[in-house]
C-alpha atoms as a PDB file:
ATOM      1  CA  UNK A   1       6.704   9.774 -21.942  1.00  0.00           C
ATOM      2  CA  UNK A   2      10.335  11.193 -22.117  1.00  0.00           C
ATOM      3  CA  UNK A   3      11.835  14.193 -20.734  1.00  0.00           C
ATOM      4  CA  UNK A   4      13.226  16.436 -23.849  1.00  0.00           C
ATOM      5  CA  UNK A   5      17.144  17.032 -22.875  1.00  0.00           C
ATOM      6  CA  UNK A   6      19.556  18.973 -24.991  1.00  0.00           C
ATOM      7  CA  UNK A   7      23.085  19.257 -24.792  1.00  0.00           C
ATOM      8  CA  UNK A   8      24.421  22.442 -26.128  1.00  0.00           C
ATOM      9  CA  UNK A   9      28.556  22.619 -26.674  1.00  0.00           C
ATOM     10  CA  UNK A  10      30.973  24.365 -28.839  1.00  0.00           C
ATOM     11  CA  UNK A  11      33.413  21.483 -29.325  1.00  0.00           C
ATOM     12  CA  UNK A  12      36.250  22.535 -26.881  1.00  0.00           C
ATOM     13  CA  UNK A  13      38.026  19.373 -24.821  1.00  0.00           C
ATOM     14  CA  UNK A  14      35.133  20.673 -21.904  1.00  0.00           C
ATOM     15  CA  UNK A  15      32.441  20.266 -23.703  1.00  0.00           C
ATOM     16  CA  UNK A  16      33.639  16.961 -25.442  1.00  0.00           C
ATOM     17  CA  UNK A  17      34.227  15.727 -22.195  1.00  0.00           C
ATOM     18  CA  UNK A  18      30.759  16.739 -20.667  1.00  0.00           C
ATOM     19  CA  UNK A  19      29.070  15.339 -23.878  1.00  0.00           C
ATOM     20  CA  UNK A  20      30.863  11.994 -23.426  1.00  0.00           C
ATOM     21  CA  UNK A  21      30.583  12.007 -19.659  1.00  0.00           C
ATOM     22  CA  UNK A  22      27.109  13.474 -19.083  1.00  0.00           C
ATOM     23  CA  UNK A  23      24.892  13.281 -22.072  1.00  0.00           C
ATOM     24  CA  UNK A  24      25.425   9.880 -22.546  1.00  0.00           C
ATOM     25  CA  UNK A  25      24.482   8.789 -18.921  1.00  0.00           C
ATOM     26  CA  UNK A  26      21.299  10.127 -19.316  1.00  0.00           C
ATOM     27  CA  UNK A  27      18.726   6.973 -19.305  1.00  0.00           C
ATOM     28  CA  UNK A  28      17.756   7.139 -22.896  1.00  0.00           C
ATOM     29  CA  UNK A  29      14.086   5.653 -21.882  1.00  0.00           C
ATOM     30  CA  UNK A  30      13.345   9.046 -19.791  1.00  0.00           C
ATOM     31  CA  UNK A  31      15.233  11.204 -21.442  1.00  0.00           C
ATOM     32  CA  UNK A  32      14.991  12.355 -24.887  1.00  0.00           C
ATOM     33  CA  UNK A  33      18.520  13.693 -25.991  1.00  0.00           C
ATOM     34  CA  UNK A  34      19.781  16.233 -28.889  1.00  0.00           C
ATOM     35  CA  UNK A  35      23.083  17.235 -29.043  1.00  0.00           C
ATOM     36  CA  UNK A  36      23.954  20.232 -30.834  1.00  0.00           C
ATOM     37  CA  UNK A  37      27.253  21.980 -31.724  1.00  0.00           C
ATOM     38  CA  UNK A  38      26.766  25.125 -31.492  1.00  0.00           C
ATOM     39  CA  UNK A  39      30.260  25.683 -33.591  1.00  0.00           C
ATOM     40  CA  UNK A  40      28.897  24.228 -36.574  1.00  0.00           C
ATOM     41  CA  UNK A  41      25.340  24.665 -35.579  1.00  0.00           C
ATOM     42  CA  UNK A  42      25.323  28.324 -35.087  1.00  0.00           C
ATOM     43  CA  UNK A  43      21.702  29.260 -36.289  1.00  0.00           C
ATOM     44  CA  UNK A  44      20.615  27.650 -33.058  1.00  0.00           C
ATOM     45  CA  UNK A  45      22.861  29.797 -30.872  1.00  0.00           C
ATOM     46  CA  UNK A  46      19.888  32.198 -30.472  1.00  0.00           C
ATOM     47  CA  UNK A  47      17.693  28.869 -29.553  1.00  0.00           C
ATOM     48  CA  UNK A  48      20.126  28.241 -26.607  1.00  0.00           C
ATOM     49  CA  UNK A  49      20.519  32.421 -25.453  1.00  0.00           C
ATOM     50  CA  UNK A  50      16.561  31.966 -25.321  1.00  0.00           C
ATOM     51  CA  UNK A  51      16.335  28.470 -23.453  1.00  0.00           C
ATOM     52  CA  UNK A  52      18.541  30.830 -20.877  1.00  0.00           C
ATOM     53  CA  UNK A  53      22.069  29.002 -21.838  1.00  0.00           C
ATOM     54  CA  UNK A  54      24.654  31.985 -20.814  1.00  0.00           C
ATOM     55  CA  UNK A  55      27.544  29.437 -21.190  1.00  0.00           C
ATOM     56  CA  UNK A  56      28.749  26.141 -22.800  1.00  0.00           C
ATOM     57  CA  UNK A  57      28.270  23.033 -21.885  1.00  0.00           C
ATOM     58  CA  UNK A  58      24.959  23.543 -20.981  1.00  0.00           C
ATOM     59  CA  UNK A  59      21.865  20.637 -20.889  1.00  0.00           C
ATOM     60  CA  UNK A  60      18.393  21.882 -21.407  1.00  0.00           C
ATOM     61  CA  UNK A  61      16.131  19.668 -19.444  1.00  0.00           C
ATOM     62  CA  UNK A  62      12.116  20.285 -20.156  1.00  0.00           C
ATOM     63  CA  UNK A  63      13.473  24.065 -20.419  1.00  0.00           C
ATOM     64  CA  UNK A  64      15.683  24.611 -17.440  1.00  0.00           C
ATOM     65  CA  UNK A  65      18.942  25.039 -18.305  1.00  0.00           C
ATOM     66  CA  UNK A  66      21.944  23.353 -16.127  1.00  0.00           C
ATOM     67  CA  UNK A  67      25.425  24.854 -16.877  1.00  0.00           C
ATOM     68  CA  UNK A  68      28.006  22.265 -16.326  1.00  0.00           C
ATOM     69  CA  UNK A  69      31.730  23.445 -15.820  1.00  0.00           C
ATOM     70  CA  UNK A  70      32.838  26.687 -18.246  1.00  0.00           C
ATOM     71  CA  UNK A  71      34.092  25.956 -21.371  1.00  0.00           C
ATOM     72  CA  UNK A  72      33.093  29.395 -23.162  1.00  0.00           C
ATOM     73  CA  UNK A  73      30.625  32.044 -22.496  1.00  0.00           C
ATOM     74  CA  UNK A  74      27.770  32.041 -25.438  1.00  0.00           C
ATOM     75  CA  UNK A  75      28.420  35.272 -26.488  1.00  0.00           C
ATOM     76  CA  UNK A  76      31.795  33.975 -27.558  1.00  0.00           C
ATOM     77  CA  UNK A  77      30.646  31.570 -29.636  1.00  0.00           C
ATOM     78  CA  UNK A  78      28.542  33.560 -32.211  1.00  0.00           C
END
């Protein structure tokens, strides 16, 4: 059974960068990843304040949120 993962970004050269470098080295048979864009996703930006993501990039394992780097606080994406 897989771990649920999910990378939340807003698009900016950090969060690209953290998608591409992070996200993807995930081991896809344990780990279950979304990735979601929370620039042109932005009904799910309440998803992420409740999953506790306070800034972007963030991953969401199993419900614990890891903030990598700061590319933008989540209040200033909505």
């Amino acid at each position: 059974m897989s771990s649920k993962a999910v990378f939340y970004h807003a698009g900016c050269p950090v969060c690209v960068e953290a998608e591409q470098q992070l996200a993807s080295a995930l081991d896809p048979a344990r780990f279950n990843v979304e990735i979601v864009h929370l620039g042109t996703h932005k009904e799910r930006i309440d998803e992420a304040a409740k999953a506790g993501v306070k800034s972007v990039p963030a991953l969401v394992i199993d419900g614990l949120p890891f903030h990598i780097n700061y590319g933008a606080a989540l209040d200033d994406v909505r």
